[in-house]
PDB file of N, CA and C in Angstrom:
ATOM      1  N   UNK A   1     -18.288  -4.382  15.264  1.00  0.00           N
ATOM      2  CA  UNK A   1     -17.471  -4.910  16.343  1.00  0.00           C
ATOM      3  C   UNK A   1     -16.765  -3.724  16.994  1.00  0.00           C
ATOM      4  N   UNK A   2     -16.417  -3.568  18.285  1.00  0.00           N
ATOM      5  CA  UNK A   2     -15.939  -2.462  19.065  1.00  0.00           C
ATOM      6  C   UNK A   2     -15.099  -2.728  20.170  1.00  0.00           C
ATOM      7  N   UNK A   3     -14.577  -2.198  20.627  1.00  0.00           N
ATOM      8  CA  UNK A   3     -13.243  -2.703  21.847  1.00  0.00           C
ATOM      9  C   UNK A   3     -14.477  -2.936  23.081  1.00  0.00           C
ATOM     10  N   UNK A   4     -15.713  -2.523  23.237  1.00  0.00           N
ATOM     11  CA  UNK A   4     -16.273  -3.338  23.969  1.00  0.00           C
ATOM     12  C   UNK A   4     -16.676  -4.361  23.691  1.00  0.00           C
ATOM     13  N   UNK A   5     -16.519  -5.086  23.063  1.00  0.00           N
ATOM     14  CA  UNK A   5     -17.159  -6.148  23.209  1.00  0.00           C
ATOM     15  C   UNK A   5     -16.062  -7.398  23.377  1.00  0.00           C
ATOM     16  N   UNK A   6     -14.917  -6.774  23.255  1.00  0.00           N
ATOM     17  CA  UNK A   6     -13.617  -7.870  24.169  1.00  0.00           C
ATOM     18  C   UNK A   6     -13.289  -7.786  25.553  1.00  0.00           C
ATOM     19  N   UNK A   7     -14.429  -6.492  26.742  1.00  0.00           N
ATOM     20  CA  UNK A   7     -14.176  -6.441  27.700  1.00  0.00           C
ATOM     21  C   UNK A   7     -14.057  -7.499  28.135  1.00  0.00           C
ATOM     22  N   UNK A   8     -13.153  -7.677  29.036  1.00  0.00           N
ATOM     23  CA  UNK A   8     -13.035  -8.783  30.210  1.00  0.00           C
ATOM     24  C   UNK A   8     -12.447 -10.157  29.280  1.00  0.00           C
ATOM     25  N   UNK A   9     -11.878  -9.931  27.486  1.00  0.00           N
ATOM     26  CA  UNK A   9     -11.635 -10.708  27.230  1.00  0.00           C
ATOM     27  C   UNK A   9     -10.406 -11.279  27.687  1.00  0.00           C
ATOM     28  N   UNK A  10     -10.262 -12.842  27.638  1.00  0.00           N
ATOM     29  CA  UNK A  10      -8.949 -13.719  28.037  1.00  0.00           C
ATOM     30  C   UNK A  10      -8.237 -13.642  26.912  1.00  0.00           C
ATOM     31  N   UNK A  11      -7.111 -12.526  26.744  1.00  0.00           N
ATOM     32  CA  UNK A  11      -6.416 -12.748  25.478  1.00  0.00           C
ATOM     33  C   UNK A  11      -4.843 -13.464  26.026  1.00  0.00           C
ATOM     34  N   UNK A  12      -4.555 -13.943  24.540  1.00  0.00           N
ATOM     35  CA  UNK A  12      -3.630 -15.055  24.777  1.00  0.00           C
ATOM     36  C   UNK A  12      -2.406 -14.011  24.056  1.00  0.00           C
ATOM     37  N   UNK A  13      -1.129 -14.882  24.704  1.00  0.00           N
ATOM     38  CA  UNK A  13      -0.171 -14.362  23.899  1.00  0.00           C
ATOM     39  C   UNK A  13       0.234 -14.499  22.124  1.00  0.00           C
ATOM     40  N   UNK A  14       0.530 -13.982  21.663  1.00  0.00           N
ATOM     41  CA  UNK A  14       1.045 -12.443  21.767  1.00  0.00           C
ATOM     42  C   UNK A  14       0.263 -11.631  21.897  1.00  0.00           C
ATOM     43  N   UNK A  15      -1.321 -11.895  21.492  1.00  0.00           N
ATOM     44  CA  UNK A  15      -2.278 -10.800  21.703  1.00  0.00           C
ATOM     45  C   UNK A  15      -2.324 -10.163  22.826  1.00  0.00           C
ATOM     46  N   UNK A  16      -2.657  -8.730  23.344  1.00  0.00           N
ATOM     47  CA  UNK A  16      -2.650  -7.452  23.717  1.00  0.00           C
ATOM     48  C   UNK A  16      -3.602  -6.667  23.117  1.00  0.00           C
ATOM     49  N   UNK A  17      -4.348  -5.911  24.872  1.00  0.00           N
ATOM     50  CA  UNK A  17      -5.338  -4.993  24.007  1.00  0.00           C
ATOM     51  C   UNK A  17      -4.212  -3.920  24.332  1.00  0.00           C
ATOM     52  N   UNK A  18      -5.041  -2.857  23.419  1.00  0.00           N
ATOM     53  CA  UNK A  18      -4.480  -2.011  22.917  1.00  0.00           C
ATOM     54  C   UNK A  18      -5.033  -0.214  23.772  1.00  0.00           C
ATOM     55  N   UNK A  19      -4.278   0.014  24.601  1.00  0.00           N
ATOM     56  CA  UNK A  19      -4.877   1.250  25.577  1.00  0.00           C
ATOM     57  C   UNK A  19      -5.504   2.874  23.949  1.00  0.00           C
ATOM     58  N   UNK A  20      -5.764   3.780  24.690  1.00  0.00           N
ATOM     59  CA  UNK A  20      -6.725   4.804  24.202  1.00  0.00           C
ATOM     60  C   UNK A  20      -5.536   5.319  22.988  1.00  0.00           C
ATOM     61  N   UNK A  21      -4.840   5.752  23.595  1.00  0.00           N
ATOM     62  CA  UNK A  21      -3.829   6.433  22.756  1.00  0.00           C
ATOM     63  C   UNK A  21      -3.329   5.578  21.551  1.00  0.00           C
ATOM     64  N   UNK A  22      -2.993   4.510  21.589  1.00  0.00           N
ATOM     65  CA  UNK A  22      -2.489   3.277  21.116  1.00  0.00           C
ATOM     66  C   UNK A  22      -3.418   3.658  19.948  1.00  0.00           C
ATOM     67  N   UNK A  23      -4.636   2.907  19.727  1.00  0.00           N
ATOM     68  CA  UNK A  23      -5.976   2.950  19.120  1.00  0.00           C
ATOM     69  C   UNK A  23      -5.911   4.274  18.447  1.00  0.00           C
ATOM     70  N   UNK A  24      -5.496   5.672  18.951  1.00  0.00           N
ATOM     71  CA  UNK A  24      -5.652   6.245  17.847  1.00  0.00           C
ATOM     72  C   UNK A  24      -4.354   6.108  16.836  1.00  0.00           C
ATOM     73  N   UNK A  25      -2.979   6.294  17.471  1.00  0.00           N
ATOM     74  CA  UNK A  25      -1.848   6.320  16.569  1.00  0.00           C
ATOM     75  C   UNK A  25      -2.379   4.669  15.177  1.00  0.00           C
ATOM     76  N   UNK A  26      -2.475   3.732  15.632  1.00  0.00           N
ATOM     77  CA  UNK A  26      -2.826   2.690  14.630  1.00  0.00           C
ATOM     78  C   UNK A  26      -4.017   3.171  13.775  1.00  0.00           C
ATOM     79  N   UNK A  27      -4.908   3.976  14.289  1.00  0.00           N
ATOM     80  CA  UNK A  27      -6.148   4.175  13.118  1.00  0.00           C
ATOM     81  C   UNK A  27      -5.259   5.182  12.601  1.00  0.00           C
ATOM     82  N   UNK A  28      -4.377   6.118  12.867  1.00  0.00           N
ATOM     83  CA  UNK A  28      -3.628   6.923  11.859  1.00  0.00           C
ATOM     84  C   UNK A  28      -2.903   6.606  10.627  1.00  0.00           C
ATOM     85  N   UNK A  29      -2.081   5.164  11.424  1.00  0.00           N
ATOM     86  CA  UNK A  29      -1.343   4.918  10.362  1.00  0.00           C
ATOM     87  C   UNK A  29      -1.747   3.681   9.377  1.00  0.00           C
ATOM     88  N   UNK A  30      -3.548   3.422   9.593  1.00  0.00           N
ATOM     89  CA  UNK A  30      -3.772   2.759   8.807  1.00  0.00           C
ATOM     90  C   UNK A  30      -4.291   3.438   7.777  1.00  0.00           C
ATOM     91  N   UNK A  31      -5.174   4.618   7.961  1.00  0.00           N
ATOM     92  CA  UNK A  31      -5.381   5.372   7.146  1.00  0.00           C
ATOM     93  C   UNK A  31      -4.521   6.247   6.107  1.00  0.00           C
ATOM     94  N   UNK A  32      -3.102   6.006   6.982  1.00  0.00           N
ATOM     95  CA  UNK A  32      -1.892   6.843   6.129  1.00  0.00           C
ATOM     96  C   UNK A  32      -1.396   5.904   5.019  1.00  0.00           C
ATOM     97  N   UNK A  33      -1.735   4.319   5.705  1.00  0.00           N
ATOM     98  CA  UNK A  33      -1.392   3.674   4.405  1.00  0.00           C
ATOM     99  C   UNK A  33      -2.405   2.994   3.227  1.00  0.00           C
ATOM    100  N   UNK A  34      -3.548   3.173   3.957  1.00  0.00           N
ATOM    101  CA  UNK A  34      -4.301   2.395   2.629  1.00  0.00           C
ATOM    102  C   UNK A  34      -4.643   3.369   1.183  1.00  0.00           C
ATOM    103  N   UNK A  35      -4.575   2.784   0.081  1.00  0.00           N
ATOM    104  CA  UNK A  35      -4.847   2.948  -1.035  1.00  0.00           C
ATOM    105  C   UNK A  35      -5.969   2.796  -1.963  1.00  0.00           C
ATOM    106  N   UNK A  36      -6.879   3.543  -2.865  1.00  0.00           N
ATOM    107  CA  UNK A  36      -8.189   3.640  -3.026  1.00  0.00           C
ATOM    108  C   UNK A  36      -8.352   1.652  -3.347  1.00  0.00           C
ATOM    109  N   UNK A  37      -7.251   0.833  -3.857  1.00  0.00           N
ATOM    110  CA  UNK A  37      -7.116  -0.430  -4.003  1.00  0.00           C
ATOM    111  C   UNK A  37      -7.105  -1.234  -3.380  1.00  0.00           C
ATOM    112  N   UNK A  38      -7.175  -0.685  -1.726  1.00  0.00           N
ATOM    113  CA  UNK A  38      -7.029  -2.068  -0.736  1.00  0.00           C
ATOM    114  C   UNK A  38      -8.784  -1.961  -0.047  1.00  0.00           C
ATOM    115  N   UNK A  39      -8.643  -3.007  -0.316  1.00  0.00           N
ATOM    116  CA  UNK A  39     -10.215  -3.454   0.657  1.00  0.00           C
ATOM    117  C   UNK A  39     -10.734  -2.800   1.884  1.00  0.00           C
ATOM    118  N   UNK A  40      -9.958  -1.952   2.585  1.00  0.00           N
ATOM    119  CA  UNK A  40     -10.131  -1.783   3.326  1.00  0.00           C
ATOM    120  C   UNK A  40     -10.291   0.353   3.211  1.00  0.00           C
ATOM    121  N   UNK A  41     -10.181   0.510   2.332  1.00  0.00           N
ATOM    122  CA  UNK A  41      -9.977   1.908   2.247  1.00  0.00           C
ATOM    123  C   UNK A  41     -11.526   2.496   2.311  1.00  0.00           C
ATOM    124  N   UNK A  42     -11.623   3.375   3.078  1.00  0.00           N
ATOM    125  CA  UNK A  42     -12.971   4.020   3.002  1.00  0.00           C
ATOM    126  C   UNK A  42     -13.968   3.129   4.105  1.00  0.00           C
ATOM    127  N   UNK A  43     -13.760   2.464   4.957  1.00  0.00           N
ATOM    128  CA  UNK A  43     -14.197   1.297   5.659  1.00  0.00           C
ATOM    129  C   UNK A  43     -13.984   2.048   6.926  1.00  0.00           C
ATOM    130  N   UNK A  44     -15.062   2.172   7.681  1.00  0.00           N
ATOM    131  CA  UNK A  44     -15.326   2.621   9.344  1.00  0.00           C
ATOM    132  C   UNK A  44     -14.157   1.064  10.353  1.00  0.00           C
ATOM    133  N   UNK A  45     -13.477   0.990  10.593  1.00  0.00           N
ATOM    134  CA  UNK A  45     -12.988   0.537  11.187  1.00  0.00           C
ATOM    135  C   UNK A  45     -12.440   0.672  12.992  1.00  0.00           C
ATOM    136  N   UNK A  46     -11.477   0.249  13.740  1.00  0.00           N
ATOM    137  CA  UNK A  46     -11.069   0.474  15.320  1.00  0.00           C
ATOM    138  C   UNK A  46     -10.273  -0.423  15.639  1.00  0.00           C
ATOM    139  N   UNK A  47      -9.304   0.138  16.285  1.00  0.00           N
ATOM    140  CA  UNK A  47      -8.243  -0.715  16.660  1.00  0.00           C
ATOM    141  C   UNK A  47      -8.791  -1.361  18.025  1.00  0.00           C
ATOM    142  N   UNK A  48      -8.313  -2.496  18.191  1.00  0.00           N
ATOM    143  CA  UNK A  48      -8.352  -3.611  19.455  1.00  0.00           C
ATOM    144  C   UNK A  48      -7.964  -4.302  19.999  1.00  0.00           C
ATOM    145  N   UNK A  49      -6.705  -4.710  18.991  1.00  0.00           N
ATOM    146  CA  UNK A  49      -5.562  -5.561  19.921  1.00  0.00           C
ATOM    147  C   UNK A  49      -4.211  -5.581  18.625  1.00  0.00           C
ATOM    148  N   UNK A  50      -3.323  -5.921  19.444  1.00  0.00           N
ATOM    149  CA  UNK A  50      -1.831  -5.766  18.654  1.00  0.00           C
ATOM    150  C   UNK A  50      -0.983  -7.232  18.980  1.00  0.00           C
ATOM    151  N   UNK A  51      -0.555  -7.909  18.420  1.00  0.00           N
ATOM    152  CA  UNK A  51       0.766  -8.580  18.747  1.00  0.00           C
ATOM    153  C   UNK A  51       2.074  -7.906  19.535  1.00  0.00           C
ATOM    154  N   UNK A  52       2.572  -8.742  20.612  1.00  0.00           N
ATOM    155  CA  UNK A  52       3.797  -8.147  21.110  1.00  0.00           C
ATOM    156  C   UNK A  52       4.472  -8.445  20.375  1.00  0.00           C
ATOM    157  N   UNK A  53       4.486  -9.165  19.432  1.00  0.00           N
ATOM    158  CA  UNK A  53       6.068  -9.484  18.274  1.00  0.00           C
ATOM    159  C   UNK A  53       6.190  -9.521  17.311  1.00  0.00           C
ATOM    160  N   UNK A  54       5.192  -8.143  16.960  1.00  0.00           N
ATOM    161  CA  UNK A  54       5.389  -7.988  15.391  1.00  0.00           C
ATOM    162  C   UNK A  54       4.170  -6.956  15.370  1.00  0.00           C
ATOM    163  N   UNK A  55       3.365  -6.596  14.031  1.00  0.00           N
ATOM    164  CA  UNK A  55       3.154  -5.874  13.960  1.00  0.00           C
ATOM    165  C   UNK A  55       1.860  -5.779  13.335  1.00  0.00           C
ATOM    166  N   UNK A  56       1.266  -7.221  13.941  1.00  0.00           N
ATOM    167  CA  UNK A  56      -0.682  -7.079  13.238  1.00  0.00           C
ATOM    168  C   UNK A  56      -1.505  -6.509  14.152  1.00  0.00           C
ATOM    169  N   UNK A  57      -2.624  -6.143  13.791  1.00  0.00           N
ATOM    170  CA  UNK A  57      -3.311  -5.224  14.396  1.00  0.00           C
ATOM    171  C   UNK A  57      -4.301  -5.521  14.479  1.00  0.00           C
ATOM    172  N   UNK A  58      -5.480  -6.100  15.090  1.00  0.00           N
ATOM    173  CA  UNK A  58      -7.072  -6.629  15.131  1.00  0.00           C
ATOM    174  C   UNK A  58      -7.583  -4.886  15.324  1.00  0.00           C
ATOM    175  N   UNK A  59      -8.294  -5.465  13.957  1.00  0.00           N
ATOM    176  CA  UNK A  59      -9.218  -4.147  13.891  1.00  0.00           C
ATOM    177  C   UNK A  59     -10.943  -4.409  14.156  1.00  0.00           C
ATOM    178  N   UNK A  60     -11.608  -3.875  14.258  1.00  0.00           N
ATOM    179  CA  UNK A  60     -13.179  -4.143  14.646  1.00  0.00           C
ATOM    180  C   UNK A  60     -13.744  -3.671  13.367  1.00  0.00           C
ATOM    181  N   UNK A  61     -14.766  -4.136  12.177  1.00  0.00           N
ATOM    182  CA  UNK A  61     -14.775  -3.235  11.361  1.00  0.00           C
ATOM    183  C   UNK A  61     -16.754  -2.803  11.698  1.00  0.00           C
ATOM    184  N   UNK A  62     -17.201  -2.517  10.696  1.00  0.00           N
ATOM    185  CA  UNK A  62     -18.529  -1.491  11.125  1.00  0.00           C
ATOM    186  C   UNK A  62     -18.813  -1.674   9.459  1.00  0.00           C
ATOM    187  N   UNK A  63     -20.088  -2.155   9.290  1.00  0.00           N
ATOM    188  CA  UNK A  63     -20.865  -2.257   8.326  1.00  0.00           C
ATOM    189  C   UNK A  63     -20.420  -3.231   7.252  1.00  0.00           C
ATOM    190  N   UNK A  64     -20.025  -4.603   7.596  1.00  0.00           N
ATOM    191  CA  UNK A  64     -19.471  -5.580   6.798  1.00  0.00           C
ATOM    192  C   UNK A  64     -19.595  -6.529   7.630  1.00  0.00           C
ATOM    193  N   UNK A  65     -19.875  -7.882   6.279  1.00  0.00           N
ATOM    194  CA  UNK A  65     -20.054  -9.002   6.364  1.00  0.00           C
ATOM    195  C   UNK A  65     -19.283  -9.583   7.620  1.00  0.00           C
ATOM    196  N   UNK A  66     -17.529  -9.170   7.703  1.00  0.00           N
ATOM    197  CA  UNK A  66     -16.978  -9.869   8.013  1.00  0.00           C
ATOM    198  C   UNK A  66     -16.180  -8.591   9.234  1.00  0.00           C
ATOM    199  N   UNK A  67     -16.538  -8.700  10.336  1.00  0.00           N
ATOM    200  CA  UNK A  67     -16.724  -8.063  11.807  1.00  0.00           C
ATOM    201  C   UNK A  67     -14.666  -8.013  12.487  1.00  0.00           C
ATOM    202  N   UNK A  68     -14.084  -8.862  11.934  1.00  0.00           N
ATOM    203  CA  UNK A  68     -12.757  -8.691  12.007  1.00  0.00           C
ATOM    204  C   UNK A  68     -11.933  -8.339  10.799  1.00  0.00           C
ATOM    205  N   UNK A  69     -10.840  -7.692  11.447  1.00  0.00           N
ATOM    206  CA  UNK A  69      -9.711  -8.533  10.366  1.00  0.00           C
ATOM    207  C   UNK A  69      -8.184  -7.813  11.203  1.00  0.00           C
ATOM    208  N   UNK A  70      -7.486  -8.525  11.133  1.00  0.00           N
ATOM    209  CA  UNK A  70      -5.614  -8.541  11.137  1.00  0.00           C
ATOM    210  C   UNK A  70      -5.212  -7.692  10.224  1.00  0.00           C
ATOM    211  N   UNK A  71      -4.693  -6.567  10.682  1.00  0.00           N
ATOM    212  CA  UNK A  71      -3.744  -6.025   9.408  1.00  0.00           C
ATOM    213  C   UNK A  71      -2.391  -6.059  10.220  1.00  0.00           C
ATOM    214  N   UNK A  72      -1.346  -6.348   8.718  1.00  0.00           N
ATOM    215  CA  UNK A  72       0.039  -6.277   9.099  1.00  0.00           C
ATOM    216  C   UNK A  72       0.420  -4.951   8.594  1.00  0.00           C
ATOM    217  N   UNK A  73       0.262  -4.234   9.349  1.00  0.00           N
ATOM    218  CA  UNK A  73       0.769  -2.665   9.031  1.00  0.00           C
ATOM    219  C   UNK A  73       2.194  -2.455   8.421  1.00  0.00           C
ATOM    220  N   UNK A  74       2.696  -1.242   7.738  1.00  0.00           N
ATOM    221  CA  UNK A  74       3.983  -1.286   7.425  1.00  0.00           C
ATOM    222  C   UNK A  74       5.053  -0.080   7.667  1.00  0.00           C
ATOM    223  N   UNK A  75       3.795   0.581   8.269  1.00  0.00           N
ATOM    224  CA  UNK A  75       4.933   1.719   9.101  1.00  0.00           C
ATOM    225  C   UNK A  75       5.407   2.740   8.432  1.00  0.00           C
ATOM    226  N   UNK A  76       4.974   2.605   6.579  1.00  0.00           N
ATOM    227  CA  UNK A  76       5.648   3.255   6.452  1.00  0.00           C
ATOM    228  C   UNK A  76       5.182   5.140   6.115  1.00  0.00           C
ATOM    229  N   UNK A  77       3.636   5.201   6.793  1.00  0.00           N
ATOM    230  CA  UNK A  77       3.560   6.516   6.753  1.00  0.00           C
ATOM    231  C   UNK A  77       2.826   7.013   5.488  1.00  0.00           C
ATOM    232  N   UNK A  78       2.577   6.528   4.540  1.00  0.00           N
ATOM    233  CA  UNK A  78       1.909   6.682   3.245  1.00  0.00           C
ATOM    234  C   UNK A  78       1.382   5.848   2.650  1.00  0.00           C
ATOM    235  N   UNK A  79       0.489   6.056   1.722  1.00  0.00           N
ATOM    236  CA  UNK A  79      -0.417   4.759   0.827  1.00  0.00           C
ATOM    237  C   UNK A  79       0.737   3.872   0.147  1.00  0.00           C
ATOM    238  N   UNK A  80       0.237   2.765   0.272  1.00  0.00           N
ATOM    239  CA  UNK A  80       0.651   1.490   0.182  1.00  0.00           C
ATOM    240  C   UNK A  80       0.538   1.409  -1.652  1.00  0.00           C
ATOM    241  N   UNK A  81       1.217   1.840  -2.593  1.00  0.00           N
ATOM    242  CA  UNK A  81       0.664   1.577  -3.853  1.00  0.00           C
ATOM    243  C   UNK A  81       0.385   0.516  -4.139  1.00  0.00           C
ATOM    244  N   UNK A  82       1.053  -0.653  -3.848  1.00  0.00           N
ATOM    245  CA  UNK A  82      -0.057  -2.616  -4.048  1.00  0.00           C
ATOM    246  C   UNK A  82      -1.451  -2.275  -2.796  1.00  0.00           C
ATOM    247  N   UNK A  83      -2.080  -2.287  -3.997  1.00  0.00           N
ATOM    248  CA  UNK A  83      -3.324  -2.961  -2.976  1.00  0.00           C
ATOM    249  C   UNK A  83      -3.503  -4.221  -2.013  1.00  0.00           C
ATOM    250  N   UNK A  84      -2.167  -5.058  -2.116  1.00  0.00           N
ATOM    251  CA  UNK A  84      -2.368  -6.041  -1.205  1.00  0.00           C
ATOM    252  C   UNK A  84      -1.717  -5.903   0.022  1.00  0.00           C
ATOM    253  N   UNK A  85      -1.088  -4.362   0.304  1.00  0.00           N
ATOM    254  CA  UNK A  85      -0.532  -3.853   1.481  1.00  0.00           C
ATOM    255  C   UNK A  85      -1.517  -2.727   1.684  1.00  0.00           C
ATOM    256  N   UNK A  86      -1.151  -2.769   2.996  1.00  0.00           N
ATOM    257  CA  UNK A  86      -0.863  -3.429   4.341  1.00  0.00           C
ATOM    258  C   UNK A  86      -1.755  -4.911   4.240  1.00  0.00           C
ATOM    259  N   UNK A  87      -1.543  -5.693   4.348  1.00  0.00           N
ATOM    260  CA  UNK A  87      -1.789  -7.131   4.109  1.00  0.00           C
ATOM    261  C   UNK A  87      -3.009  -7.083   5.634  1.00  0.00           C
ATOM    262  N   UNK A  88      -4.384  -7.594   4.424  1.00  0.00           N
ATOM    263  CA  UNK A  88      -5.183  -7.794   5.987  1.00  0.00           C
ATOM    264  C   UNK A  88      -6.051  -9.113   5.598  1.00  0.00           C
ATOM    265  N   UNK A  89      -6.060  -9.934   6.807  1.00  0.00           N
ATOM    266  CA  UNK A  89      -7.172 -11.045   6.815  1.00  0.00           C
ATOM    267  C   UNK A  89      -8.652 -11.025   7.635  1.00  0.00           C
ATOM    268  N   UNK A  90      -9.303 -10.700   7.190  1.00  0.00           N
ATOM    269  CA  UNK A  90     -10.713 -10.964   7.417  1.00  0.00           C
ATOM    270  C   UNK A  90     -11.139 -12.607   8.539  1.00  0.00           C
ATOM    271  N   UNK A  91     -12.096 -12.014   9.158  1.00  0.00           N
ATOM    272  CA  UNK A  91     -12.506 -12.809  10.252  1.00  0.00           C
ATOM    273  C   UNK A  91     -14.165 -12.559  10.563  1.00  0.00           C
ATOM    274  N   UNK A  92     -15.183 -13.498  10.257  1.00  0.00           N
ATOM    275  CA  UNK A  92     -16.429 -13.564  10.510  1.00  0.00           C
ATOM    276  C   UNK A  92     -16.877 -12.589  11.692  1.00  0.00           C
ATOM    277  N   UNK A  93     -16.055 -13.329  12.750  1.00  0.00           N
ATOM    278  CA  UNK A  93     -16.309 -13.225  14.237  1.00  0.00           C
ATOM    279  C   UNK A  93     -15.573 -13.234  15.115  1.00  0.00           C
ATOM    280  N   UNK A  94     -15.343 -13.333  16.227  1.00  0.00           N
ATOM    281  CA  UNK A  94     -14.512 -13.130  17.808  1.00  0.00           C
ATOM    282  C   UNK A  94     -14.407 -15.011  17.315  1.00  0.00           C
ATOM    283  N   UNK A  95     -15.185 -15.692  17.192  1.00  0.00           N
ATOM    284  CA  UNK A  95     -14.473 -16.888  17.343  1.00  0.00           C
ATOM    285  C   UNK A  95     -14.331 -17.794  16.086  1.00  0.00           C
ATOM    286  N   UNK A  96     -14.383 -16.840  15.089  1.00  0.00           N
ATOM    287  CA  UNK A  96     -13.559 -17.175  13.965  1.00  0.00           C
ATOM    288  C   UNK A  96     -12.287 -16.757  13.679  1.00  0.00           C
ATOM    289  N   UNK A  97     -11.851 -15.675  14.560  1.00  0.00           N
ATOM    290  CA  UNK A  97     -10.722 -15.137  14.764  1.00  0.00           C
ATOM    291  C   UNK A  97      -9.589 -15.771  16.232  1.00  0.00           C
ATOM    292  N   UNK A  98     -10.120 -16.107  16.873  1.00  0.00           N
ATOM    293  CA  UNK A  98     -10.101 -17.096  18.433  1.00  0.00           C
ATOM    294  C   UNK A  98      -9.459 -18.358  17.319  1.00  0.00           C
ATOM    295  N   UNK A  99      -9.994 -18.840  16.462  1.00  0.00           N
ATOM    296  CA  UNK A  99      -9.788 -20.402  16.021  1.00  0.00           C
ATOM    297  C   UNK A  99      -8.778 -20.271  15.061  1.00  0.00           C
ATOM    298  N   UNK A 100      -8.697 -19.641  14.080  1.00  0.00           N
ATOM    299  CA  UNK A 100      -7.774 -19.249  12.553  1.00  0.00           C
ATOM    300  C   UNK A 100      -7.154 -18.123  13.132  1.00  0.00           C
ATOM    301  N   UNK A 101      -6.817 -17.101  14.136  1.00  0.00           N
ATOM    302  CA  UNK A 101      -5.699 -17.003  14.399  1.00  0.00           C
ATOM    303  C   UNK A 101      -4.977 -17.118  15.705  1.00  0.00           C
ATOM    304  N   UNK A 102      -5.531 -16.755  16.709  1.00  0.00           N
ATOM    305  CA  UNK A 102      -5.463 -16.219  18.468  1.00  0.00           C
ATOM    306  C   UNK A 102      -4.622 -17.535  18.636  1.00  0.00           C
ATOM    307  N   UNK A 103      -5.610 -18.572  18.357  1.00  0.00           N
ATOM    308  CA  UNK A 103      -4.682 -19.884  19.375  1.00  0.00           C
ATOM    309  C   UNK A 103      -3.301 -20.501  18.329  1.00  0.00           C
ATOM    310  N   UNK A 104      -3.649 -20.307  16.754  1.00  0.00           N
ATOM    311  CA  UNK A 104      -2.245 -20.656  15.751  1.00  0.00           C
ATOM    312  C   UNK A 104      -1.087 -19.599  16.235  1.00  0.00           C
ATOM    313  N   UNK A 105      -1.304 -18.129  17.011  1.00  0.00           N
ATOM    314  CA  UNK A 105      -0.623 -17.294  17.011  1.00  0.00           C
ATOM    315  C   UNK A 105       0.055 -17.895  18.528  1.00  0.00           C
ATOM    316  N   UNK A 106      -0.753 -18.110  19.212  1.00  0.00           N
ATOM    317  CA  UNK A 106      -0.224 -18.458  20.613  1.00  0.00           C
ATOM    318  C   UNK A 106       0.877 -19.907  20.276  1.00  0.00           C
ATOM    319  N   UNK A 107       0.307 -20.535  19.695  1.00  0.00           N
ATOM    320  CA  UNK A 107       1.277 -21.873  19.681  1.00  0.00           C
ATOM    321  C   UNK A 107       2.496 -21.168  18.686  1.00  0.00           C
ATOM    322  N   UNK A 108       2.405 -20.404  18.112  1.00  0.00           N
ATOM    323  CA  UNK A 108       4.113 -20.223  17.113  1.00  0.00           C
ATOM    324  C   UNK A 108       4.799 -19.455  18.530  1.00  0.00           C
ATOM    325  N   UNK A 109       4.458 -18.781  19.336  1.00  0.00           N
ATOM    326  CA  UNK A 109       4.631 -17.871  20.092  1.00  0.00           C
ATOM    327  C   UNK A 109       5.388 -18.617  21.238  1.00  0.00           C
ATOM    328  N   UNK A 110       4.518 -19.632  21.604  1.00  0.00           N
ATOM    329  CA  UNK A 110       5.180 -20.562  22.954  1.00  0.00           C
ATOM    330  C   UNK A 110       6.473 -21.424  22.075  1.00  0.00           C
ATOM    331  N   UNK A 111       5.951 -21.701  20.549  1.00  0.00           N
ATOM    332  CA  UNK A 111       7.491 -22.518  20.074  1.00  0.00           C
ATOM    333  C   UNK A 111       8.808 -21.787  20.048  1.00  0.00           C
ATOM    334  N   UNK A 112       8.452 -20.553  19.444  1.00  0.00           N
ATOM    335  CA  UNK A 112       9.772 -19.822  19.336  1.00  0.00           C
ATOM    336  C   UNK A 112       9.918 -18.950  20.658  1.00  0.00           C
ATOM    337  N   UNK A 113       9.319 -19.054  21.489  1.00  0.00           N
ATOM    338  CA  UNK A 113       9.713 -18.498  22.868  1.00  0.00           C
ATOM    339  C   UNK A 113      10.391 -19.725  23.998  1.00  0.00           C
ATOM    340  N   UNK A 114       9.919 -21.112  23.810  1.00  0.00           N
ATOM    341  CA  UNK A 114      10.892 -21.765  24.398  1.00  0.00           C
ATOM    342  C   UNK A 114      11.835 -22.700  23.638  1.00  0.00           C
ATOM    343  N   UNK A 115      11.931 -22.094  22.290  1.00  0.00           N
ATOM    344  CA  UNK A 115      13.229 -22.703  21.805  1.00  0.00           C
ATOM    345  C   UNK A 115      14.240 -21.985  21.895  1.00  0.00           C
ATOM    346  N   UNK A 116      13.563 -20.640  21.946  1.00  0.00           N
ATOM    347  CA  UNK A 116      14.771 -19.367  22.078  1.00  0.00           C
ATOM    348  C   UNK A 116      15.133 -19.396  23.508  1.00  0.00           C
ATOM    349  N   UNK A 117      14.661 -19.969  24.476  1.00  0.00           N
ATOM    350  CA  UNK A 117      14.983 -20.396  25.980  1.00  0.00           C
ATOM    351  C   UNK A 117      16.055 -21.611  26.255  1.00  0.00           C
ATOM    352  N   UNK A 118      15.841 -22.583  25.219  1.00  0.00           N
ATOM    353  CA  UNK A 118      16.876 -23.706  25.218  1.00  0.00           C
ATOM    354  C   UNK A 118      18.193 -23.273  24.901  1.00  0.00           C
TER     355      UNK A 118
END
């Protein structure tokens, strides 16, 4: 999976693609945090889109079953000693990821954006 292949995609809120520069600082600091224990370590991966309100990251991955996944990054600059950080969920596809998260993310997004309006 690759940032082309969301050209011209309709992303919903909070999702955001993610410009050139962007894409590299996040492949930095995913690599700064994973640990020989997290699933994801040693894995060809690419950044592709970010949440505006918080801090998951759609990555594209390269040579696996499963072509997405969300990581909740943690910023903090070094390997993560739990292997279950940086916390990432796996996604088949563009619209297995569209269904289990894009549109659950958009609806928490419109709730707490117009309750925080009331």
């Amino acid at each position: 999976m690759s940032v082309s292949d969301f050209k011209d995609f309709p992303w919903l809120s909070p999702w955001q693609p993610i410009s050139l520069q962007g894409r590299e600082a996040y492949k930095l600091e995913l690599d700064l945090e994973l640990s020989p224990a997290h699933p994801l370590y040693e894995q060809e991966f690419i950044p592709i889109a970010r949440t505006c309100d918080g801090d998951d990251i759609l990555f594209g991955l390269k040579g696996t079953a499963c072509r997405l996944v969300v990581v909740h990054l943690t910023f903090t600059g070094r390997p993560e000693p739990d292997g279950r950080w940086p916390r990432a969920i796996f996604y088949r596809d563009i619209d297995d990821w569209i269904m289990r998260c894009m549109i659950p993310d958009l609806a928490r997004f419109e709730k707490t954006r117009y309750k925080d309006a009331a």
